[in-house]
Protein backbone atom coordinates (compact mmCIF):
# COMPACT_ATOMS: atom_id res chain seq x y z
CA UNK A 1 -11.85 -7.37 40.43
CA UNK A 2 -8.47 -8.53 39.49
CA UNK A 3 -9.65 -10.31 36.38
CA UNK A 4 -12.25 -7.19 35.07
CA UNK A 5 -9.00 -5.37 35.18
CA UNK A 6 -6.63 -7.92 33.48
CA UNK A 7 -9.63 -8.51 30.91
CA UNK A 8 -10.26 -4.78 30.32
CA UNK A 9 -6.30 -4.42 29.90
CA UNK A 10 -5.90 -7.15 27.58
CA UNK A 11 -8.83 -5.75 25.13
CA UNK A 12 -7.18 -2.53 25.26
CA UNK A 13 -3.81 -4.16 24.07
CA UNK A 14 -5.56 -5.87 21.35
CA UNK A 15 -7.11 -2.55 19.99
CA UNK A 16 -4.06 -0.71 20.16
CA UNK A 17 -1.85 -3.25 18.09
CA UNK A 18 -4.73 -3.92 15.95
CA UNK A 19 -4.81 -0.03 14.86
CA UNK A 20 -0.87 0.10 14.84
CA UNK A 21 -1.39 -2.55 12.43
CA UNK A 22 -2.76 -0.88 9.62
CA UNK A 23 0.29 1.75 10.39
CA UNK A 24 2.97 -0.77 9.49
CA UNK A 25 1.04 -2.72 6.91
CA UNK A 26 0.25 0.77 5.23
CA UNK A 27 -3.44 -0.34 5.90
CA UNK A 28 -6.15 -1.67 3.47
CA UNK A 29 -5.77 -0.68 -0.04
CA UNK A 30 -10.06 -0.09 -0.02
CA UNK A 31 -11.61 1.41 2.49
CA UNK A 32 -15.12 0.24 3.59
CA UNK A 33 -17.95 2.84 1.87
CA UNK A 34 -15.68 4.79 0.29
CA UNK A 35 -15.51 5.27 -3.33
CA UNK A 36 -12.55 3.55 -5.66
CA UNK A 37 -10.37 4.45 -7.79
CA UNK A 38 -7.13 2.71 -9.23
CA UNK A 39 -3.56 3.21 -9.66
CA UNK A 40 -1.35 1.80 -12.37
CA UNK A 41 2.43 1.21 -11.80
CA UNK A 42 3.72 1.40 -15.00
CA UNK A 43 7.17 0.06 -15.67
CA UNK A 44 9.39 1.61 -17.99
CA UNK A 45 12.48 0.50 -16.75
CA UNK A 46 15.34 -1.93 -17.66
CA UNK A 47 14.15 -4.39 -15.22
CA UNK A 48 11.49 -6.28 -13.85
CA UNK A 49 9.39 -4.35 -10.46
CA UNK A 50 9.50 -7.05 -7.67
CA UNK A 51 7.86 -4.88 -5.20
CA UNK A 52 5.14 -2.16 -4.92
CA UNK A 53 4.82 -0.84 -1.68
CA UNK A 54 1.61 1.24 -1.33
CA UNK A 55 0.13 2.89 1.98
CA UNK A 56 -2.12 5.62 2.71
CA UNK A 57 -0.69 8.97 3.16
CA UNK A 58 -1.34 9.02 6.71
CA UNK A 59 0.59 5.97 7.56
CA UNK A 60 3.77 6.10 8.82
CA UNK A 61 5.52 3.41 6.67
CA UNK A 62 5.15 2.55 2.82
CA UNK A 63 4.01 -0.83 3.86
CA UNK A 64 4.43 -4.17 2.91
CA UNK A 65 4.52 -5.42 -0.82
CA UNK A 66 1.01 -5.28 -2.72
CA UNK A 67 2.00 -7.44 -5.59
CA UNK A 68 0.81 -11.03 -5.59
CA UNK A 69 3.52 -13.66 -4.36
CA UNK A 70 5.57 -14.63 -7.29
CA UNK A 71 4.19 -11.55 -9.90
CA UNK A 72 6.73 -8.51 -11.39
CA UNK A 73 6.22 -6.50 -13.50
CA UNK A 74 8.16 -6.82 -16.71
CA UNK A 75 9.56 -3.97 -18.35
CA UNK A 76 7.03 -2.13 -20.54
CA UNK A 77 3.82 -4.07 -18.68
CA UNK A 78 2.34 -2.51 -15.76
CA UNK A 79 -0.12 -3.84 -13.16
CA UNK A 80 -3.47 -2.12 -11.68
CA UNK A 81 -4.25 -1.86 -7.87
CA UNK A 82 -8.01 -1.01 -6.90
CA UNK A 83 -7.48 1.32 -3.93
CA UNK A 84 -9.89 3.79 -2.50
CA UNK A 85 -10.25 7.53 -3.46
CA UNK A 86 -7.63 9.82 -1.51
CA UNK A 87 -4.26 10.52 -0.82
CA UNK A 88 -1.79 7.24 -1.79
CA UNK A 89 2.23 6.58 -1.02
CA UNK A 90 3.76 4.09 -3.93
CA UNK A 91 7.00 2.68 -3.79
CA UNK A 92 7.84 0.44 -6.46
CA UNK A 93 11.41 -1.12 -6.77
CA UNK A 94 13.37 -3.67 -8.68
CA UNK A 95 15.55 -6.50 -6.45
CA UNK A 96 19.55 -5.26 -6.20
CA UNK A 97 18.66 -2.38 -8.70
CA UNK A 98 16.76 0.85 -6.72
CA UNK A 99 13.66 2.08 -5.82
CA UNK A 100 11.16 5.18 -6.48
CA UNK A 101 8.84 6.66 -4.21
CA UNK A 102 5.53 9.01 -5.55
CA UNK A 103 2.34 10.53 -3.44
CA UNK A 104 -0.63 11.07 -5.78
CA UNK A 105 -4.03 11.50 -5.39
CA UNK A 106 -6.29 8.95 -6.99
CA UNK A 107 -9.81 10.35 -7.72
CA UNK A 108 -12.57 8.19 -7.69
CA UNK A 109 -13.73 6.61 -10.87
CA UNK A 110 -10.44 6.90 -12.46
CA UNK A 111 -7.06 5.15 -13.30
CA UNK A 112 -3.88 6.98 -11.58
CA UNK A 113 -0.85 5.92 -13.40
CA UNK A 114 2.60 6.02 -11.77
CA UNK A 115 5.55 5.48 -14.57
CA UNK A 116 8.50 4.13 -13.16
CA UNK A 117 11.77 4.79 -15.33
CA UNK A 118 15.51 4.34 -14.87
């Protein structure tokens, strides 16, 4: 009896850090059977983006960074993120310079774009 419980508890623990995981990862940028669409950061700023944060609206942080290890965005480039359809948080920032944060809705089919400037 002791071990259905233990085994019942520890599946339960897994679950629940396994769905508080998408909460502080901001959660997968494409949902499963739902339709895409894109979003563009777009940098007109003075420096290069080293990080774009992106979670679904309904998460409770911004995430970790989307951008491939060792990619920025240079000034006057921008860079294209397939996410699903739906409500989006972006927060795209340059190292030792500042951040900006932006909800928008991406509709499916379509290319969002989010300009950062100084």
């Amino acid at each position: 009896m002791i071990r259905i419980v233990r085994a019942t508890l520890a599946v339960s623990l897994a679950a629940l850090l396994s769905g508080c995981a998408g909460m502080i990862t901001g959660g997968p940028l494409i949902r499963p059977g739902e339709p895409v669409g894109a979003i563009a950061v777009v940098n007109r700023t003075s420096h290069p983006i080293g990080v774009v944060a992106i979670s679904a609206c309904s998460a409770s942080t911004y995430g970790l960074n989307r951008l491939p290890d060792g990619v920025s965005i240079p000034s006057g480039r921008s860079y294209q993120f397939q996410v699903s359809a739906g409500c989006w948080d972006v927060d795209a920032g340059a190292f030792g310079v500042g951040e900006a944060r932006q909800r928008m809705t991406v509709d499916a089919g379509r290319v969002t774009a989010y300009t950062v400037t100084d």
